[in-house]
C-alpha atoms as a PDB file:
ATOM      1  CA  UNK A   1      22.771 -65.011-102.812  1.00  0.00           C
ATOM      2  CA  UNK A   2      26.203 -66.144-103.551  1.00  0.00           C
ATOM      3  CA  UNK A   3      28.390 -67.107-100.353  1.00  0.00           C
ATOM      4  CA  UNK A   4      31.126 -65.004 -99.540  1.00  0.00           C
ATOM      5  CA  UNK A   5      34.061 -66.197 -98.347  1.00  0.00           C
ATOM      6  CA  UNK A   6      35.643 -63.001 -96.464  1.00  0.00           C
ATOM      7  CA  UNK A   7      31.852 -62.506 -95.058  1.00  0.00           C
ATOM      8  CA  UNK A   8      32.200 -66.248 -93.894  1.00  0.00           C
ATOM      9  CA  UNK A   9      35.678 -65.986 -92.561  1.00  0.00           C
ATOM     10  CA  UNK A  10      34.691 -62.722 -90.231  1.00  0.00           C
ATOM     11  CA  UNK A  11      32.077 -64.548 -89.122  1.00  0.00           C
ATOM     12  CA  UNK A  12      33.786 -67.168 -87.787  1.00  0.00           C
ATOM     13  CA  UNK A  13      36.774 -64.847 -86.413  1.00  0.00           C
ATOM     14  CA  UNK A  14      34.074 -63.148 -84.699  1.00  0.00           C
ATOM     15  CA  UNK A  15      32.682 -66.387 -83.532  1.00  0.00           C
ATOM     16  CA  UNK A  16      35.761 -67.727 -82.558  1.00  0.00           C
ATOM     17  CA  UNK A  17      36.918 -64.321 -80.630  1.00  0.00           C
ATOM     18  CA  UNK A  18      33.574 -64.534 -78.804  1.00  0.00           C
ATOM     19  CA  UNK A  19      34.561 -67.889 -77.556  1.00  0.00           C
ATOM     20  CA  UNK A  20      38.250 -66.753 -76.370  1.00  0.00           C
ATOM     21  CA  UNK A  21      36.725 -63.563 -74.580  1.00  0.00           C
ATOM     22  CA  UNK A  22      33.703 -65.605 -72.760  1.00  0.00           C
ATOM     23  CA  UNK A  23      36.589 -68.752 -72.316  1.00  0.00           C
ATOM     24  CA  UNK A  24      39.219 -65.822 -70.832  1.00  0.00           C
ATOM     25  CA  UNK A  25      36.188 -64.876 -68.033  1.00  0.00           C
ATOM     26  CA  UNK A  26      35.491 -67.969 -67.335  1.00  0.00           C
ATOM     27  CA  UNK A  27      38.804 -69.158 -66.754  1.00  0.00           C
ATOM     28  CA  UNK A  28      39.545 -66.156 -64.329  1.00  0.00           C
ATOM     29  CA  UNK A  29      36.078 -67.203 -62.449  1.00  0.00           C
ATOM     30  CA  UNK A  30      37.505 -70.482 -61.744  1.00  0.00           C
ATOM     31  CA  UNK A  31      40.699 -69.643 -61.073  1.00  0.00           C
ATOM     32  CA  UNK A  32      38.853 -67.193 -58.340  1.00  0.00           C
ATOM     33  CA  UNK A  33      36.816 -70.689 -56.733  1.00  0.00           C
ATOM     34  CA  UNK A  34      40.370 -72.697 -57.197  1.00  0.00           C
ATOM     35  CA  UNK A  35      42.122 -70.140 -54.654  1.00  0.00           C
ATOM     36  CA  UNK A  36      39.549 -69.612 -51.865  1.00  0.00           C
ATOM     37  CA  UNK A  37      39.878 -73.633 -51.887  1.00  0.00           C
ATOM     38  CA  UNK A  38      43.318 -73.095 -51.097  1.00  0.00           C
ATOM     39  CA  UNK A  39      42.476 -70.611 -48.151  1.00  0.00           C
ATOM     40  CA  UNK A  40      42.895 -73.021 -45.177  1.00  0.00           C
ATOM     41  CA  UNK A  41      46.920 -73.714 -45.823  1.00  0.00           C
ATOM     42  CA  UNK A  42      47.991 -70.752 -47.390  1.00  0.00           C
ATOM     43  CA  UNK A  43      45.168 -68.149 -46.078  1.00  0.00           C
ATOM     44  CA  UNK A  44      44.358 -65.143 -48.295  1.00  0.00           C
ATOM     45  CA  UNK A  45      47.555 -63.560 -48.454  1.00  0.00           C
ATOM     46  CA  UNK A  46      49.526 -65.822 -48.977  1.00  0.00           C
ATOM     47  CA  UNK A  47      47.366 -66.765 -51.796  1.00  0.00           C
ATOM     48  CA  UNK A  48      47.597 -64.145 -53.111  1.00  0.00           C
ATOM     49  CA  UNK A  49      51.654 -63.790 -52.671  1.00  0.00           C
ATOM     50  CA  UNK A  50      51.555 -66.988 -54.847  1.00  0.00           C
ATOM     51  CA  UNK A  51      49.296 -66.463 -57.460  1.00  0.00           C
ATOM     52  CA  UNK A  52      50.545 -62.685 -58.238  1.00  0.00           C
ATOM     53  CA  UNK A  53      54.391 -63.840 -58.361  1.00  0.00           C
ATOM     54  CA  UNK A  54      53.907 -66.859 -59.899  1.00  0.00           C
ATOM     55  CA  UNK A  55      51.618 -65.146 -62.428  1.00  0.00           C
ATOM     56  CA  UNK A  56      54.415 -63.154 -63.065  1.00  0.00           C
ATOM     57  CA  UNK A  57      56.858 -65.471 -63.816  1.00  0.00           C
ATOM     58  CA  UNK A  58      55.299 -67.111 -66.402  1.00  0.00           C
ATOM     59  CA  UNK A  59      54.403 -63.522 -68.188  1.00  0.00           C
ATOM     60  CA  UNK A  60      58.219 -62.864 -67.740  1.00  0.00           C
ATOM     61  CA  UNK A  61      59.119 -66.311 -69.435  1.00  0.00           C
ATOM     62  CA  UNK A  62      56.662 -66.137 -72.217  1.00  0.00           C
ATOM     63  CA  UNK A  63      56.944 -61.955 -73.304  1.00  0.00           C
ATOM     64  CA  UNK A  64      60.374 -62.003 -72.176  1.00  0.00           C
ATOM     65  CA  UNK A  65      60.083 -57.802 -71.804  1.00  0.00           C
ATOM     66  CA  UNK A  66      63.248 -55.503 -72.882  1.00  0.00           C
ATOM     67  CA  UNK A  67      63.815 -53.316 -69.377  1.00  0.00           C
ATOM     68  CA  UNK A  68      66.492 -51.593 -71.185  1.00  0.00           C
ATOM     69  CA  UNK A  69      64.346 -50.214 -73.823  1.00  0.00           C
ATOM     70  CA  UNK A  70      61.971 -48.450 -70.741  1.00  0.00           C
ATOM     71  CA  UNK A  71      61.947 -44.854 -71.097  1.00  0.00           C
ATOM     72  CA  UNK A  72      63.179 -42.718 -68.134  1.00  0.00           C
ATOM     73  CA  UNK A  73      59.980 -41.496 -67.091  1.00  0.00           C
ATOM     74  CA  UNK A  74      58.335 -44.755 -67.973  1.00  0.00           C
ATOM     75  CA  UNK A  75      58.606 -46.163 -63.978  1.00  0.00           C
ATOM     76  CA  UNK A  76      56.508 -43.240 -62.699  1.00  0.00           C
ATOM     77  CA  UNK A  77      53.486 -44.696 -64.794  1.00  0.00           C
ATOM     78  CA  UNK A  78      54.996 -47.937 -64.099  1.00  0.00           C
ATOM     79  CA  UNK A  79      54.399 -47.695 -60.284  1.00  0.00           C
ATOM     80  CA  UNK A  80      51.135 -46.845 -59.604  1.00  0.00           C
ATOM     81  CA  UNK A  81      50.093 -49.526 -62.782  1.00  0.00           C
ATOM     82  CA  UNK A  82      51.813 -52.363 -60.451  1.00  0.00           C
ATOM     83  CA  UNK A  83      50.268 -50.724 -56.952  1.00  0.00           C
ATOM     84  CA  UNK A  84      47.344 -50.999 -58.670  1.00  0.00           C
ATOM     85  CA  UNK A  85      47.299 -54.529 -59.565  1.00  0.00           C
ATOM     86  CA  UNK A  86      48.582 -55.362 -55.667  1.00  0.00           C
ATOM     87  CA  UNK A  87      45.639 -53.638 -54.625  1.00  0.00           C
ATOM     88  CA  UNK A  88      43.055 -55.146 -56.920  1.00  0.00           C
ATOM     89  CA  UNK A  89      44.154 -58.792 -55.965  1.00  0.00           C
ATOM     90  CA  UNK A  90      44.758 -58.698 -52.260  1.00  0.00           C
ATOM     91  CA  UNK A  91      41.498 -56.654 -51.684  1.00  0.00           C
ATOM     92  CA  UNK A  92      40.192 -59.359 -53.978  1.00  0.00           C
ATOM     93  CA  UNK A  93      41.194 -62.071 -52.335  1.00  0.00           C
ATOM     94  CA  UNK A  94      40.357 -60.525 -48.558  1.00  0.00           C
ATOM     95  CA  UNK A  95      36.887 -60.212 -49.729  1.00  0.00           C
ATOM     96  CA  UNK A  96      36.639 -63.538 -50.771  1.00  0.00           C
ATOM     97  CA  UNK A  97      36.938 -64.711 -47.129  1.00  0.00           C
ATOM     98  CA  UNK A  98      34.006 -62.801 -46.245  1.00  0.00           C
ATOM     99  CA  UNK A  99      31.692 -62.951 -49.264  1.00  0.00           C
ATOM    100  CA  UNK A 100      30.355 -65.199 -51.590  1.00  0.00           C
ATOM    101  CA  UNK A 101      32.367 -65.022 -55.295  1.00  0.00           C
ATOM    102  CA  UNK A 102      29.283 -63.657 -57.050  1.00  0.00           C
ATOM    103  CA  UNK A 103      28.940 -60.456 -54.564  1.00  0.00           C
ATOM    104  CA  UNK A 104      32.759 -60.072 -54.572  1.00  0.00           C
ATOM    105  CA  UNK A 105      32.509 -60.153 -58.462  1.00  0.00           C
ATOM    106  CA  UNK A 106      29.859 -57.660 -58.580  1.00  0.00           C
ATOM    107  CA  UNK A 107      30.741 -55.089 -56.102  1.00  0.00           C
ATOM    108  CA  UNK A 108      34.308 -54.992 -57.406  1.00  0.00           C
ATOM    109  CA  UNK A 109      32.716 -54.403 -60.871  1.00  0.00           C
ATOM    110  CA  UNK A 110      31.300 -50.905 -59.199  1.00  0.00           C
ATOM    111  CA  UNK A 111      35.130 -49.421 -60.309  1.00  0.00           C
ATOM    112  CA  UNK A 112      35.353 -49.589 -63.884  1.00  0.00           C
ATOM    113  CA  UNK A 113      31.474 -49.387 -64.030  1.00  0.00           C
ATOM    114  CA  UNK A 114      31.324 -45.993 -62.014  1.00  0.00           C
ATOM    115  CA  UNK A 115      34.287 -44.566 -63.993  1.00  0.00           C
ATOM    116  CA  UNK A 116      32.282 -45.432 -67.055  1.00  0.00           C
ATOM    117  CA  UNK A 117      29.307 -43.139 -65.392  1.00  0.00           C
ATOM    118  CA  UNK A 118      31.187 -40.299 -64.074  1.00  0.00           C
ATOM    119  CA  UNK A 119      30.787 -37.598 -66.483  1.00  0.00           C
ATOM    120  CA  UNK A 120      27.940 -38.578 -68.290  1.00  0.00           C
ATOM    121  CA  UNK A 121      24.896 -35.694 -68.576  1.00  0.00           C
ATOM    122  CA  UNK A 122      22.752 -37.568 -70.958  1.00  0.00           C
ATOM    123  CA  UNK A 123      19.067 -38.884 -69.015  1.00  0.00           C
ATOM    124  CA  UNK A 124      19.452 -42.509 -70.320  1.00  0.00           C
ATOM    125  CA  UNK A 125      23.026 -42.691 -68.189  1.00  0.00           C
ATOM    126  CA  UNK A 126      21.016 -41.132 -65.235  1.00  0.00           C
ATOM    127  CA  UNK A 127      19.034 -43.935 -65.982  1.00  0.00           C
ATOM    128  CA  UNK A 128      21.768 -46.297 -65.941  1.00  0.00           C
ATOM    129  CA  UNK A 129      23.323 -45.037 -63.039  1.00  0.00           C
ATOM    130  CA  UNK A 130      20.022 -45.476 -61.163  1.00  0.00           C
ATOM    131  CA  UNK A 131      19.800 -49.113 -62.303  1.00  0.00           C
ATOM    132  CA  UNK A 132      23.575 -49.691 -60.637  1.00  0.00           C
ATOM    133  CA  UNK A 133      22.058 -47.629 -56.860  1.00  0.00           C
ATOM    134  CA  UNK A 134      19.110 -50.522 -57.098  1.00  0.00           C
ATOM    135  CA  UNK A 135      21.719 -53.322 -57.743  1.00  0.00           C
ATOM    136  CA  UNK A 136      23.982 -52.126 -54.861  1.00  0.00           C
ATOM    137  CA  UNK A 137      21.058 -51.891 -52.807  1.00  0.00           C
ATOM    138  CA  UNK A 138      19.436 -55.278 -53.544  1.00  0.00           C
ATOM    139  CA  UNK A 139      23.483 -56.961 -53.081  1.00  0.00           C
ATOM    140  CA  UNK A 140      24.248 -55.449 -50.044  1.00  0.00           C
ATOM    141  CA  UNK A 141      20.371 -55.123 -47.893  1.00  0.00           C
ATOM    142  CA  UNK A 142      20.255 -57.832 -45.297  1.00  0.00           C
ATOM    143  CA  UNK A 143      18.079 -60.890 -45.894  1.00  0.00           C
ATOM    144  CA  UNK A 144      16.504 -63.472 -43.280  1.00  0.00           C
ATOM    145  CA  UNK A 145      19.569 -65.176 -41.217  1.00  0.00           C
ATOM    146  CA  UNK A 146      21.898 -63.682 -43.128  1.00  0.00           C
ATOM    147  CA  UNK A 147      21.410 -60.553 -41.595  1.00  0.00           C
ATOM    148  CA  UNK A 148      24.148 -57.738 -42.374  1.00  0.00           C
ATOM    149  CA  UNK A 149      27.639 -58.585 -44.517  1.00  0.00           C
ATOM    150  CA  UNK A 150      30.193 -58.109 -43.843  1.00  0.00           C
ATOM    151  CA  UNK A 151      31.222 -54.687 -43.764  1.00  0.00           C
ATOM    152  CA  UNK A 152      35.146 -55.576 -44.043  1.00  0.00           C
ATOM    153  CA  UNK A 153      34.277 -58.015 -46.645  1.00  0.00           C
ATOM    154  CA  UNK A 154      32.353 -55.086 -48.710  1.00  0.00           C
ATOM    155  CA  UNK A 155      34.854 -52.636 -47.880  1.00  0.00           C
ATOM    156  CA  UNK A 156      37.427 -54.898 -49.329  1.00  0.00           C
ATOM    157  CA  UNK A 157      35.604 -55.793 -52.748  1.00  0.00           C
ATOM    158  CA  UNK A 158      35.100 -51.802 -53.315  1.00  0.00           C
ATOM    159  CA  UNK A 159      38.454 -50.910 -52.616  1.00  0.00           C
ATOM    160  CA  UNK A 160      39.401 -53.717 -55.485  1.00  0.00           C
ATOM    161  CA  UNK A 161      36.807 -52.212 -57.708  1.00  0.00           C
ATOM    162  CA  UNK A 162      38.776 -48.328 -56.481  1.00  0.00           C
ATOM    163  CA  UNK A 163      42.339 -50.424 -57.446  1.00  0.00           C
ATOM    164  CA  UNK A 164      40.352 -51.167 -61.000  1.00  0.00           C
ATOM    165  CA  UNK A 165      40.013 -47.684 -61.496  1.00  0.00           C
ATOM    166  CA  UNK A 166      43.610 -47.005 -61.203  1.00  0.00           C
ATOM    167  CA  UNK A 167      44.233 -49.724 -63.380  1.00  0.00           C
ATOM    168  CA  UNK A 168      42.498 -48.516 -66.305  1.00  0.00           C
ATOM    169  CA  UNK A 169      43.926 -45.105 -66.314  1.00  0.00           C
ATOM    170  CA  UNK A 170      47.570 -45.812 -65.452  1.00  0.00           C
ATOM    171  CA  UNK A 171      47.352 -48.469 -67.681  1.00  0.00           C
ATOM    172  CA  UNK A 172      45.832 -46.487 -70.809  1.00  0.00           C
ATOM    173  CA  UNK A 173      48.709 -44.083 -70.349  1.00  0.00           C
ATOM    174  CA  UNK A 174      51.065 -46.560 -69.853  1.00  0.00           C
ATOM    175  CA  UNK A 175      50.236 -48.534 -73.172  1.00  0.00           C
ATOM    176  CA  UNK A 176      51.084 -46.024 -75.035  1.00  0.00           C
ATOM    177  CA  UNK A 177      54.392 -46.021 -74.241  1.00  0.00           C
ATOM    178  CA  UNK A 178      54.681 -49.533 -74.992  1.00  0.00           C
ATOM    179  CA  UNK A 179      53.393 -52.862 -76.488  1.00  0.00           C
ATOM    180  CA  UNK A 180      49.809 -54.174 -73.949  1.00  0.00           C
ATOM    181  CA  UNK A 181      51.754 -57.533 -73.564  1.00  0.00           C
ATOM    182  CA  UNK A 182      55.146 -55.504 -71.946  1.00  0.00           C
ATOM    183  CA  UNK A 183      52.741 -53.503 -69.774  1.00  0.00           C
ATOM    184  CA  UNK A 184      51.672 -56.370 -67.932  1.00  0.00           C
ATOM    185  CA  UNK A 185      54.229 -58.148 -67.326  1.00  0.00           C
ATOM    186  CA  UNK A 186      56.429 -55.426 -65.970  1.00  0.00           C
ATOM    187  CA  UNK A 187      53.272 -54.240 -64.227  1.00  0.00           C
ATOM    188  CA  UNK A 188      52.363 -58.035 -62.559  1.00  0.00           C
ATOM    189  CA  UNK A 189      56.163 -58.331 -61.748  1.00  0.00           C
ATOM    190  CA  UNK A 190      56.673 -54.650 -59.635  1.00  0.00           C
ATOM    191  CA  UNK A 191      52.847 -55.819 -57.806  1.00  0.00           C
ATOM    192  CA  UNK A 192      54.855 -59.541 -57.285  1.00  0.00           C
ATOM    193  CA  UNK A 193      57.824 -57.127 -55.522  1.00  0.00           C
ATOM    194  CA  UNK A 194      55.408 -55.597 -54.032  1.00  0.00           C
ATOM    195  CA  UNK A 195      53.293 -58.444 -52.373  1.00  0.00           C
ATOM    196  CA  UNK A 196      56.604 -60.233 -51.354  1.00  0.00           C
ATOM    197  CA  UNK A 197      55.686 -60.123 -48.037  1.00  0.00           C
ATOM    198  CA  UNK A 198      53.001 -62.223 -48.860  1.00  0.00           C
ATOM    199  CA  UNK A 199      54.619 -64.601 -50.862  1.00  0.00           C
ATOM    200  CA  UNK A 200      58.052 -65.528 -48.860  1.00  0.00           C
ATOM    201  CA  UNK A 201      55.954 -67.180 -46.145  1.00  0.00           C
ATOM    202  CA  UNK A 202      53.689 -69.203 -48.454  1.00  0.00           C
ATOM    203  CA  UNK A 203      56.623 -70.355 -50.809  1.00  0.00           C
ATOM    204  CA  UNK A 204      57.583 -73.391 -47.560  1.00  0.00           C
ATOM    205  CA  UNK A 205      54.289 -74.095 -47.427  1.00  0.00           C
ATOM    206  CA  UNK A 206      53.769 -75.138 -51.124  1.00  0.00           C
ATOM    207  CA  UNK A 207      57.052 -76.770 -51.040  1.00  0.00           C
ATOM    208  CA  UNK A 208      55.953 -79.039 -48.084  1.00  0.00           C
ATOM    209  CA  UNK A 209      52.543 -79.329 -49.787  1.00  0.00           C
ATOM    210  CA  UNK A 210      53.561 -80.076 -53.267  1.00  0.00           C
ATOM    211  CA  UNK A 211      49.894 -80.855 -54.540  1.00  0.00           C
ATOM    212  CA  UNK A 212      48.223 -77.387 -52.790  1.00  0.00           C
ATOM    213  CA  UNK A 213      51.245 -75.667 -54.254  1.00  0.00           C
ATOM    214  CA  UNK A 214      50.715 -77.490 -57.975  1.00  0.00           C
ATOM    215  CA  UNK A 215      46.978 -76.011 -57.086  1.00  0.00           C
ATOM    216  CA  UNK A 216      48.433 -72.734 -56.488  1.00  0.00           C
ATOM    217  CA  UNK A 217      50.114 -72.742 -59.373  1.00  0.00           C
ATOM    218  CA  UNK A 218      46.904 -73.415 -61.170  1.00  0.00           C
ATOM    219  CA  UNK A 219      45.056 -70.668 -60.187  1.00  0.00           C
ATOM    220  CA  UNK A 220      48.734 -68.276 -61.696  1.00  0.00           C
ATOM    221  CA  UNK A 221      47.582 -70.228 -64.719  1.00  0.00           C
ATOM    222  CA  UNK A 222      43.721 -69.714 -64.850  1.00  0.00           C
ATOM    223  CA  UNK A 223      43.681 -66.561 -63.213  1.00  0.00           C
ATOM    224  CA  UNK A 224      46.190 -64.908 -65.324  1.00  0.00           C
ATOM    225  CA  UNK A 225      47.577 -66.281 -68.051  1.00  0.00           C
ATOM    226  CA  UNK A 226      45.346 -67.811 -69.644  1.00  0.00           C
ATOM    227  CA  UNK A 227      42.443 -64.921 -69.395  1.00  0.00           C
ATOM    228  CA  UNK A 228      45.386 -62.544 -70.750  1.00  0.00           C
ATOM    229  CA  UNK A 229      46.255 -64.679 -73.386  1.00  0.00           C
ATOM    230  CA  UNK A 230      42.829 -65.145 -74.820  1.00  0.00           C
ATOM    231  CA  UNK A 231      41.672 -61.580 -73.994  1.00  0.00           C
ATOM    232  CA  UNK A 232      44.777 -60.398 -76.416  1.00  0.00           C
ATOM    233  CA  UNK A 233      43.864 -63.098 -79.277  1.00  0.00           C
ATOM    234  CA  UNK A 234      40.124 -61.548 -79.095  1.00  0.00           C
ATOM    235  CA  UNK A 235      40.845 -58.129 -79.153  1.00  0.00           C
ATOM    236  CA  UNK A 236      42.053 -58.393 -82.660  1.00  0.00           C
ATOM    237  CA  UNK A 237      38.998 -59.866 -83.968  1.00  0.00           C
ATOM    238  CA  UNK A 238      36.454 -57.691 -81.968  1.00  0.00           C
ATOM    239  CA  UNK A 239      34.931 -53.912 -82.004  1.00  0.00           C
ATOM    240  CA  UNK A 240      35.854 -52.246 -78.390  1.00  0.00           C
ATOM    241  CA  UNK A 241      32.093 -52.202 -77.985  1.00  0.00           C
ATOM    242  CA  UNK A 242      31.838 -55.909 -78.537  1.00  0.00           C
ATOM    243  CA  UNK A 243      33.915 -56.481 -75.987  1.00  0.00           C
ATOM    244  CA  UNK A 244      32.790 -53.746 -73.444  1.00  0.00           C
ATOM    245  CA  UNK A 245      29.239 -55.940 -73.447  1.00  0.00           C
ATOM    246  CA  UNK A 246      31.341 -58.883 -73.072  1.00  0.00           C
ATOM    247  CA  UNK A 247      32.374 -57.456 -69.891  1.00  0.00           C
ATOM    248  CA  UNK A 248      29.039 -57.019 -68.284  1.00  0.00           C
ATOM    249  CA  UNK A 249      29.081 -60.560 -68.004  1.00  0.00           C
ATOM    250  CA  UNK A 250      31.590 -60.945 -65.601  1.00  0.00           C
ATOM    251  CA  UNK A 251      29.749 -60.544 -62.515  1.00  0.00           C
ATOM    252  CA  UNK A 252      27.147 -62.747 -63.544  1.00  0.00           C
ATOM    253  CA  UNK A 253      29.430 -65.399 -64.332  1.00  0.00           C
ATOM    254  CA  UNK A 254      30.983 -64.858 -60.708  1.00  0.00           C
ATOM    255  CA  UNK A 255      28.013 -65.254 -59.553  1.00  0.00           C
ATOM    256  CA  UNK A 256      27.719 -69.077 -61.713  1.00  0.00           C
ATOM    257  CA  UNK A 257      31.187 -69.868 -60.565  1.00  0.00           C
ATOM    258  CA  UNK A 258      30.624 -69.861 -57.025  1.00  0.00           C
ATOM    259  CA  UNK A 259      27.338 -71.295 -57.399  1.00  0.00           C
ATOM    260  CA  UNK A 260      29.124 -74.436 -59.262  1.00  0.00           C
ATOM    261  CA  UNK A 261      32.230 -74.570 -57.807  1.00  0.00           C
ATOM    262  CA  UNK A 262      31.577 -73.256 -54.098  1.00  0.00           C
ATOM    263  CA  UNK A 263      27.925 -73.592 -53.315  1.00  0.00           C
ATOM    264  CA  UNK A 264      27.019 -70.413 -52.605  1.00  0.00           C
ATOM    265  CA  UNK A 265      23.762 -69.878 -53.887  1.00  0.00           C
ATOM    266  CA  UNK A 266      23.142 -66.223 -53.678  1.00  0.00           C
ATOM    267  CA  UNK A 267      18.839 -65.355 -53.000  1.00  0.00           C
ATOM    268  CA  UNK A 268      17.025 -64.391 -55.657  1.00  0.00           C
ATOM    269  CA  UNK A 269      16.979 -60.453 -54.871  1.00  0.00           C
ATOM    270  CA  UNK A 270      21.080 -60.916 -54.916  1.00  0.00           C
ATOM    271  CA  UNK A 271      20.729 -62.311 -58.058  1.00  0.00           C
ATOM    272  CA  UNK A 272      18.457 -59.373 -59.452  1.00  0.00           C
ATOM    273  CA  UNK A 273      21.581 -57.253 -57.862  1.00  0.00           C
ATOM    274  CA  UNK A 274      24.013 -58.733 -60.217  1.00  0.00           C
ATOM    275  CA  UNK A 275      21.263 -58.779 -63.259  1.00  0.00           C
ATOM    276  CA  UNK A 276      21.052 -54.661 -62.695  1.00  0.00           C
ATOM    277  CA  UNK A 277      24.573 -54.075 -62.628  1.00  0.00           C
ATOM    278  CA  UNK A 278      25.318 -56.588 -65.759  1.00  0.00           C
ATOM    279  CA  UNK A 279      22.010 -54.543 -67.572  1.00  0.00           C
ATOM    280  CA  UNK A 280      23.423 -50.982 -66.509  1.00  0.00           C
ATOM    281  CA  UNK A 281      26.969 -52.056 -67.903  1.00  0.00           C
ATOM    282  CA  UNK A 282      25.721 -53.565 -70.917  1.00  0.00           C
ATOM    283  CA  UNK A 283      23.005 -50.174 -71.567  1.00  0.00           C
ATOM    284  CA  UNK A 284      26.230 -47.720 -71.224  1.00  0.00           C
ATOM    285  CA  UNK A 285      28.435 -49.571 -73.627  1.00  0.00           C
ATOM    286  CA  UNK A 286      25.441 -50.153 -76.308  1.00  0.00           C
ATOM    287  CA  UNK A 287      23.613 -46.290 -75.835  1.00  0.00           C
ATOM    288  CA  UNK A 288      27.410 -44.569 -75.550  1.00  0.00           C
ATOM    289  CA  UNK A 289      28.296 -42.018 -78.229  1.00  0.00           C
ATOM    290  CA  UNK A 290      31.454 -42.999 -78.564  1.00  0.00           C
ATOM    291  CA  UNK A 291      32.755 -46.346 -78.835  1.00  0.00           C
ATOM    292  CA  UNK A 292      34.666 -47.210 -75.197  1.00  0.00           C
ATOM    293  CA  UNK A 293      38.509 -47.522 -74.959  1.00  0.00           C
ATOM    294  CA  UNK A 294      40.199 -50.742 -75.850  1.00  0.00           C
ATOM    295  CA  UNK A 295      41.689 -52.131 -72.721  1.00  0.00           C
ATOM    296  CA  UNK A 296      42.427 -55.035 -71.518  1.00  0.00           C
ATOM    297  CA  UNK A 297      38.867 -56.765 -70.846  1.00  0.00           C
ATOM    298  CA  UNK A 298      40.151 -59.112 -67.424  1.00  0.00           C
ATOM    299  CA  UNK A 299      41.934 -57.537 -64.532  1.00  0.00           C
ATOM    300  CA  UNK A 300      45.282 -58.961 -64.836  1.00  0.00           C
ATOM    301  CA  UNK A 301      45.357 -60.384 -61.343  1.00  0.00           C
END
């Protein structure tokens, strides 16, 4: 058969979106392992102070948004998109101090994952639904010496995955309004206003510590602009299911990530945990009816 060359070039465009989307993940992962490094100076919040506003600066000097164009009713949207994104991150980042990455990863992936389920009457999303009860159970049932986790450390991962939720319905309202890339920014610059409590006492500290703050920056960098930037450039290229499976993966590669980067090696019934939820994600996107909205595939925090 001859070769086509449009077949050939979607090929590679798919290929090469693939790559962006899995690189975008990954680059949020270790952005995650980069901050709890940081933990001892700055602690959590502050942590998260830094990487929130400085993530926002850099979306501000790169989109460079038009405020003046916002419609009037635009900020009531606008609000809850940004309280949303302060809630994900310095739940987040709380949890983090309690739990290993790859638990943090995966219960915070409950959100979008039960919002996904809610609704459904169909006996295969029973089915998937029941697949996410035995990952939550196998994640969270104490093991040897381990014992119990932490139950502020779980609260705090759900109440990111509860902040995700918000997230993905202020933000589907609010983009269409205006351009994903505007969103964003104006949405990761009201949650910087909002977590400036945060950030005014860590901003001495990386100023006295010029190589932790240079880290700090860093994890602004792989945390959220980078994962943003290549989640946008591989949207273009892929089907909203396509990326929807793409997704799934997150948790598992959490779960890598701190493995590789932090040394927490989670037991093996954790890591069937993580394997159900990425399976039950993965079976609702693939057996859906309808193909799942196009959002934003990383939490911009």
């Amino acid at each position: 058969m001859p070769f086509s060359s449009e077949s050939g070039a979607t090929r590679w465009d798919q290929a090469t979106a693939l790559a962006m989307l899995i690189g975008g993940i990954s680059s949020f992962q270790i952005g995650a392992a980069l901050a709890k490094g940081l933990f001892p100076l700055f602690g959590p919040t502050g942590m998260v102070g830094l990487r929130v506003g400085l993530a926002a600066i850099i979306l501000l000097v790169v989109w460079r948004p038009k405020i003046m164009d916002l419609r009037p009713g635009t900020w009531r949207l606008l609000l809850p998109y940004g309280a949303s994104m302060t809630l994900m991150n310095f739940a987040f980042y709380i949890a983090l101090t309690r739990l290993p990455l790859g638990l943090v990863v995966a219960l915070e992936f409950m959100g979008p994952l039960s919002l996904a389920l809610v609704g459904s009457r169909r006996a295969l999303d029973l089915f998937w639904a029941v697949l996410v009860i035995t990952g939550v159970f196998l994640l969270l049932r104490p093991e040897g010496k381990l014992g119990h986790l932490d139950p502020l450390g779980v609260a705090a991962a759900l109440s990111s995955g509860v902040g995700w939720i918000v997230y993905i319905l202020t933000g589907t309202r609010l983009g269409r309004s205006m351009p994903a890339t505007m969103a964003t920014t104006l949405g990761m610059t009201t949650a910087s206003v909002f977590l400036l409590p945060c950030l005014i006492p860590a901003l001495p500290l990386a100023v006295y510590h010029p190589h932790q703050g240079f880290l700090a920056l860093g994890v602004a960098v792989l945390s959220s602009a980078v994962p943003y930037i290549l989640d946008m450039m591989a949207m273009r290229r892929l089907k909203p299911r396509e990326l929807g499976v793409l997704l799934s993966l997150e948790p598992m590669l959490g779960a890598v990530s701190g493995l590789l980067f932090l040394g927490e090696a989670l037991s093996l019934g954790r890591w069937i945990g993580v394997i159900c939820v990425v399976a039950a994600s993965a079976g609702n996107v693939l057996t859906s009816r309808r193909p799942p909205a196009e959002t934003q595939v990383t939490p911009p925090g």
